[in-house]
C-alpha atoms as a PDB file:
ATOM      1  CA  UNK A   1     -24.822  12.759   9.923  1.00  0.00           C
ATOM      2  CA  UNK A   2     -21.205  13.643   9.281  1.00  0.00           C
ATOM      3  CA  UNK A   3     -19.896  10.935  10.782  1.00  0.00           C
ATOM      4  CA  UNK A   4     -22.345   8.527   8.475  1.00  0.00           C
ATOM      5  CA  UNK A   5     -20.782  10.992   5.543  1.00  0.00           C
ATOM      6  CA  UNK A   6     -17.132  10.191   6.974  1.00  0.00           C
ATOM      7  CA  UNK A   7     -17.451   6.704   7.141  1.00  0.00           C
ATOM      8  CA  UNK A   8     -19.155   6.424   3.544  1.00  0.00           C
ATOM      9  CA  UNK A   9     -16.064   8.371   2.073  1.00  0.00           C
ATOM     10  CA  UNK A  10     -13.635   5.693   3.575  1.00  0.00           C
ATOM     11  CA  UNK A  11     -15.444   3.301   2.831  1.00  0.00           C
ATOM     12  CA  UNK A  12     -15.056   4.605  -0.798  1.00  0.00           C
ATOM     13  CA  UNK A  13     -11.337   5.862  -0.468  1.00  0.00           C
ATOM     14  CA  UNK A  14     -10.740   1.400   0.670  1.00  0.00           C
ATOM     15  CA  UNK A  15     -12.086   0.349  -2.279  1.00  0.00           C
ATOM     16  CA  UNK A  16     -10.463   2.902  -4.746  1.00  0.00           C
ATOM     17  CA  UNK A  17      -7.552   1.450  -3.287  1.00  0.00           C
ATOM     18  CA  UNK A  18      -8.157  -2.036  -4.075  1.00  0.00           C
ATOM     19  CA  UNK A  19      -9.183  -1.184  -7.160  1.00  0.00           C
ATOM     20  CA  UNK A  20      -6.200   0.412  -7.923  1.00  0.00           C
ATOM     21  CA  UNK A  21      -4.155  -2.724  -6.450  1.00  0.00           C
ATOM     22  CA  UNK A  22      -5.978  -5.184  -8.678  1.00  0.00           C
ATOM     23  CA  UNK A  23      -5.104  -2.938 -11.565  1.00  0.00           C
ATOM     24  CA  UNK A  24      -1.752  -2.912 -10.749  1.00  0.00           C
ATOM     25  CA  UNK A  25      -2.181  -6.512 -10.076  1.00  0.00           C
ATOM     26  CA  UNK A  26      -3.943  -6.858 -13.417  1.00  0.00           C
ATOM     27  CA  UNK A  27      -1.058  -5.572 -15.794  1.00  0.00           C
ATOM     28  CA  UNK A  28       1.002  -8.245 -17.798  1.00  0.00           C
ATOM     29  CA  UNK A  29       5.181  -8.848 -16.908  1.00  0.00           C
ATOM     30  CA  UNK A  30       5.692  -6.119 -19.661  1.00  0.00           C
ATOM     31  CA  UNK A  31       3.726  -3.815 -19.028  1.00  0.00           C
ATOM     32  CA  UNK A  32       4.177  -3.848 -15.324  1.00  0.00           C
ATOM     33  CA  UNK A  33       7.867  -3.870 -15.683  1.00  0.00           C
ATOM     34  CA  UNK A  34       7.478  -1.050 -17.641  1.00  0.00           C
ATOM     35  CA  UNK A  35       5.649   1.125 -14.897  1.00  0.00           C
ATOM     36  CA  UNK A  36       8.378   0.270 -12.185  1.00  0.00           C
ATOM     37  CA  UNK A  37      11.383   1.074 -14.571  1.00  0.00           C
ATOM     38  CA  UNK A  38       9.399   4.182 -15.157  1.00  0.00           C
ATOM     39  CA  UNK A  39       9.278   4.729 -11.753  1.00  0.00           C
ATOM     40  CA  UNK A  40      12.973   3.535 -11.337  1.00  0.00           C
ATOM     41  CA  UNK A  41      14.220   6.464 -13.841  1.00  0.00           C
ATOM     42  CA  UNK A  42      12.701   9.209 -11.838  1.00  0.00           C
ATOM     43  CA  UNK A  43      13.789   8.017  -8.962  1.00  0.00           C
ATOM     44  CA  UNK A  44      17.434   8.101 -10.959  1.00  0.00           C
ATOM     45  CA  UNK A  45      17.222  11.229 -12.458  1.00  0.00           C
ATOM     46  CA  UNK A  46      16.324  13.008  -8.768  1.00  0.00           C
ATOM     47  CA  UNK A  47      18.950  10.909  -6.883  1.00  0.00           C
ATOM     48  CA  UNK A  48      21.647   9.958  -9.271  1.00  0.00           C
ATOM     49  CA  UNK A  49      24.045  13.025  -9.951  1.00  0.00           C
ATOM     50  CA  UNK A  50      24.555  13.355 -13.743  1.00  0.00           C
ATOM     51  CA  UNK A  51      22.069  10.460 -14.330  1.00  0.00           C
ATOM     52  CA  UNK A  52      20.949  12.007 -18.152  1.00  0.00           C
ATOM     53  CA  UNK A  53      24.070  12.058 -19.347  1.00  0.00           C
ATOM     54  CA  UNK A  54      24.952   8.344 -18.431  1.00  0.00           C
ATOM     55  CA  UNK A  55      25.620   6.118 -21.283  1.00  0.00           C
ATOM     56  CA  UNK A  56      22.122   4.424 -22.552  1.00  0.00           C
ATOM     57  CA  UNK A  57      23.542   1.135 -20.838  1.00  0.00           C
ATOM     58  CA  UNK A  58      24.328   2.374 -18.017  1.00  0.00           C
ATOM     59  CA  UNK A  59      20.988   3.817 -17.535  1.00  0.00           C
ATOM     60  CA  UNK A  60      19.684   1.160 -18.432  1.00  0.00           C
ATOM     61  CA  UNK A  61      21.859  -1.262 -16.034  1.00  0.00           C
ATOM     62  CA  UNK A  62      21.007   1.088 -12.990  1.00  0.00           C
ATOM     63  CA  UNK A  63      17.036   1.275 -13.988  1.00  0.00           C
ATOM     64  CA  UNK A  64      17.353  -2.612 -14.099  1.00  0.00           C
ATOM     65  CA  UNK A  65      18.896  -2.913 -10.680  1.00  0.00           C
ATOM     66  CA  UNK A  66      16.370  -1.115  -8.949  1.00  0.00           C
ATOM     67  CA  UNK A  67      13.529  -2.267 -10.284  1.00  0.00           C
ATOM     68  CA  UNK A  68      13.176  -4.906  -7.391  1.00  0.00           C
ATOM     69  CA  UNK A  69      13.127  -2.571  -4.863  1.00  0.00           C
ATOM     70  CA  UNK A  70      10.980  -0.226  -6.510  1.00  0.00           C
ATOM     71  CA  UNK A  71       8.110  -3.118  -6.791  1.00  0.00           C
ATOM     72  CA  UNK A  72       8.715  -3.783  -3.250  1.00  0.00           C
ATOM     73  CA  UNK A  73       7.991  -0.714  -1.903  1.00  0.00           C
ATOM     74  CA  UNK A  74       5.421  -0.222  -4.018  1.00  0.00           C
ATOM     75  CA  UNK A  75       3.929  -3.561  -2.669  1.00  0.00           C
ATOM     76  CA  UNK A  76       4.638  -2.122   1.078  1.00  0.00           C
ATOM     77  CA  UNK A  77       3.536   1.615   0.574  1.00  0.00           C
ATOM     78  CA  UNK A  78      -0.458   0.731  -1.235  1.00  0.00           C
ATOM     79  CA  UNK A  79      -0.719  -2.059   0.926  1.00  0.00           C
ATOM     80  CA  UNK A  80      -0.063   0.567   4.061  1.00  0.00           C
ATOM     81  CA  UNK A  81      -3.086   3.177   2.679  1.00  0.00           C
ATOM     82  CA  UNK A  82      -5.064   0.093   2.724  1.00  0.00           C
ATOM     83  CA  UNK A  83      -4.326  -0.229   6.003  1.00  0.00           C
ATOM     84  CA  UNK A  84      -4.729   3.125   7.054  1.00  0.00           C
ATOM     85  CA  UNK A  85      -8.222   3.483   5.132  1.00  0.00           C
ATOM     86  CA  UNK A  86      -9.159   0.076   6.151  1.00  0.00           C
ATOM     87  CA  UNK A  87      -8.324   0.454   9.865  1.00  0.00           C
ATOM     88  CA  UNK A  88      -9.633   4.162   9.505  1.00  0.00           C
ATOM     89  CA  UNK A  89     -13.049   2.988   8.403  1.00  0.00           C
ATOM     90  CA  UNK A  90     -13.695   0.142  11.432  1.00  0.00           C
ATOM     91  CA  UNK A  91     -12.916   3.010  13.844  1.00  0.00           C
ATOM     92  CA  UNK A  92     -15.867   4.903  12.945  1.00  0.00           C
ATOM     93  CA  UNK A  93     -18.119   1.689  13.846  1.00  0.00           C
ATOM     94  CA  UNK A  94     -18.808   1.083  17.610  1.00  0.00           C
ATOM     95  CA  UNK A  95     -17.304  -2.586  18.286  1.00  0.00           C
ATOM     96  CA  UNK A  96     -13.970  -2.890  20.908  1.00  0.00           C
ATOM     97  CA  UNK A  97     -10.872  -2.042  19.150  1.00  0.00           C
ATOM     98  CA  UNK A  98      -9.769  -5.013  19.663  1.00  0.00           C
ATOM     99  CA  UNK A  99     -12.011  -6.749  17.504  1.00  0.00           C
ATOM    100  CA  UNK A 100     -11.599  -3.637  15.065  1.00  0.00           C
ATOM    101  CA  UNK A 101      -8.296  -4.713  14.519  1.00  0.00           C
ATOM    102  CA  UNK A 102      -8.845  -7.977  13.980  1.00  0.00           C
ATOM    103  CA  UNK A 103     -11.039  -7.465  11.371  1.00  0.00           C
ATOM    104  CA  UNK A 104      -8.750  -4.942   9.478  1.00  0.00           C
ATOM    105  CA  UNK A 105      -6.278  -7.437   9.809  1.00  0.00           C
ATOM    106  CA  UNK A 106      -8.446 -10.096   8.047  1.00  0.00           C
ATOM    107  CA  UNK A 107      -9.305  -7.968   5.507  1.00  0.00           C
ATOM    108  CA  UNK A 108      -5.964  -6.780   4.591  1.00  0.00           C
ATOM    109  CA  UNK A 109      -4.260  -9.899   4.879  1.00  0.00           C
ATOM    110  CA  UNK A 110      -7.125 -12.057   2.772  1.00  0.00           C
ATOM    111  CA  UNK A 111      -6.887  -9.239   0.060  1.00  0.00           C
ATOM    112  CA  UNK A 112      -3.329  -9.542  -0.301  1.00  0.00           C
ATOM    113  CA  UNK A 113      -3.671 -13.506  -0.432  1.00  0.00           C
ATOM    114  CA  UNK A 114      -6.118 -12.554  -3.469  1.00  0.00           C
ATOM    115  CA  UNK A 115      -4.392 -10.281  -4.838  1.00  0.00           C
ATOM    116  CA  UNK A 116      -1.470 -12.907  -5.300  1.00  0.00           C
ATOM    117  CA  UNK A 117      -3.361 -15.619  -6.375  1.00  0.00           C
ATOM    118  CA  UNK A 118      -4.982 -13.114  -9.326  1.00  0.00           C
ATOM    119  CA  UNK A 119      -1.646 -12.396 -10.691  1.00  0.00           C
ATOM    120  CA  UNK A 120      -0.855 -16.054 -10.875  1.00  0.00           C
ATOM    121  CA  UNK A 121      -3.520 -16.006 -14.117  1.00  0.00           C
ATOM    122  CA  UNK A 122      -2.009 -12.711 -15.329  1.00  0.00           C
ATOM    123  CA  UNK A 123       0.537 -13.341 -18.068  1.00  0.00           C
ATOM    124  CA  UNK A 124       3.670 -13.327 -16.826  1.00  0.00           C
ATOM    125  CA  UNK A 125       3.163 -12.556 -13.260  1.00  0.00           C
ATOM    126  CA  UNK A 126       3.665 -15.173 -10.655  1.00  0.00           C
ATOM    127  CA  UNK A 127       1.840 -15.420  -6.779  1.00  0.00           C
ATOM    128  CA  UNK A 128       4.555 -14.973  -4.313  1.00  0.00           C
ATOM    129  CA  UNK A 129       4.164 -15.413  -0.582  1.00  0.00           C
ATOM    130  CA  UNK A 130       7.081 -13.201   0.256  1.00  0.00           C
ATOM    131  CA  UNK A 131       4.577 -10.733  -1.652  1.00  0.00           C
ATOM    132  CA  UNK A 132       1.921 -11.139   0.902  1.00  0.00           C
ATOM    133  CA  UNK A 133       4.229 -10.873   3.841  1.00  0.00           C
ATOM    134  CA  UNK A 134       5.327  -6.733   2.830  1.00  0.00           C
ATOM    135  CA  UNK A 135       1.829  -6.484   1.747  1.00  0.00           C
ATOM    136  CA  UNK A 136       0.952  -7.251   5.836  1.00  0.00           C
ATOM    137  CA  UNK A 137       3.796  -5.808   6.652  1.00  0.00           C
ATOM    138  CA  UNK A 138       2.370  -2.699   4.878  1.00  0.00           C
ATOM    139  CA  UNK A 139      -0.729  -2.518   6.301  1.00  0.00           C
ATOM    140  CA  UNK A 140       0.188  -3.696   9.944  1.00  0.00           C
ATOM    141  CA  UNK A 141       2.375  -0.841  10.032  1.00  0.00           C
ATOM    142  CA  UNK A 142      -0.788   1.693   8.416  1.00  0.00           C
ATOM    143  CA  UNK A 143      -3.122   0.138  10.878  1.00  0.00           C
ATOM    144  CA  UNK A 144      -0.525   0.685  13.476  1.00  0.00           C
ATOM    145  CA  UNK A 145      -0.736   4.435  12.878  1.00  0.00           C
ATOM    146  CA  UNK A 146      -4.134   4.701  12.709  1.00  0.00           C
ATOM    147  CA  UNK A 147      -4.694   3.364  15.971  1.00  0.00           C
ATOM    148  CA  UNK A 148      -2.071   5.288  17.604  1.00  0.00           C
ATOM    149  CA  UNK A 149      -3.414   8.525  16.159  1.00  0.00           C
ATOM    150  CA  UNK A 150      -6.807   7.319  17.883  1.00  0.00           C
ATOM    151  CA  UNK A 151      -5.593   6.685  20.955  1.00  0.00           C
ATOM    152  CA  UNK A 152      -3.284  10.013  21.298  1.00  0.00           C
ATOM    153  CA  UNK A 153      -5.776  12.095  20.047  1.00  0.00           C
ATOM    154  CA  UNK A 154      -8.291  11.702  23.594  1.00  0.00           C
ATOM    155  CA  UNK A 155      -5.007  11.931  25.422  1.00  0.00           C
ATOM    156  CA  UNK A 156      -3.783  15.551  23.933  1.00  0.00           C
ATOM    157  CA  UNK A 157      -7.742  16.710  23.992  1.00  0.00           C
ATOM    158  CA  UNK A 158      -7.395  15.431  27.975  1.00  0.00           C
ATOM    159  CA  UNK A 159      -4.275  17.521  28.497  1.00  0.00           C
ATOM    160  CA  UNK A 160      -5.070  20.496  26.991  1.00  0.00           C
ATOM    161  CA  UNK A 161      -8.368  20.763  29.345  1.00  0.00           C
ATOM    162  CA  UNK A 162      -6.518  20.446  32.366  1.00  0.00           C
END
């Protein structure tokens, strides 16, 4: 029973986070670029010494030339918890791991594929296939984790019986 009730809630958690990606996904140029310059100004103001009392340009110039990076790793970091939750979720189903990863593989990649090809109808946004390789970059490296937790975990509960 709780491991019915464990896979349900990732199976929920995997598709709160692609429906958070296709909201993100979802947003017009403007308003997107208005999220990641948010995000670029706190970044700023926590790394940048004296950031606040910058000139309004200057802000503005350094807000600007992070913005790339910002949507980059946000591209890289979702696309990981989807990998984690997605990878998380096939482990609790009895098939070789193998084929478990596989599958997560297929799902994450085809999702990101999607995902592209949605913001290509979003105003402003365009599909990029550099997009889709951080987004599998992403969620290799999640499902990468995952299954390295899982196969460390029997190995520690080995040692410490010994």
């Amino acid at each position: 029973m709780r491991k019915k009730l464990f896979r349900i809630v990732l199976h929920i958690l995997a598709l709160a986070c692609m429906v958070l990606i296709f909201s993100f996904s979802a947003q017009d140029a403007e308003r997107s670029t208005g999220v990641s310059g948010g995000v670029a100004k706190g970044v700023a103001r926590i790394f940048v010494r004296g950031f606040d009392e910058m000139p309004e340009h200057e802000q503005e110039q350094l807000i600007a030339s992070w913005q790339h990076a910002v949507r980059k790793n946000a591209h890289f970091f979702v696309y990981m918890l989807l990998g984690v939750l997605t990878m998380a979720t096939l482990l609790t189903y009895g098939f070789k791991l193998m084929f478990k990863v596989i599958v997560a593989f297929s799902i994450v990649v085809l999702y990101a594929v999607s995902d592209e090809i949605h913001q290509f109808f979003v105003p402003g946004r365009s599909c990029m296939f550099g997009d889709v390789l951080i987004d599998t970059a992403g969620s290799s490296l999640g499902m990468l984790v995952v299954v390295a937790v899982r196969c460390v975990i029997p190995t520690i509960r080995a040692r410490r019986r010994r």
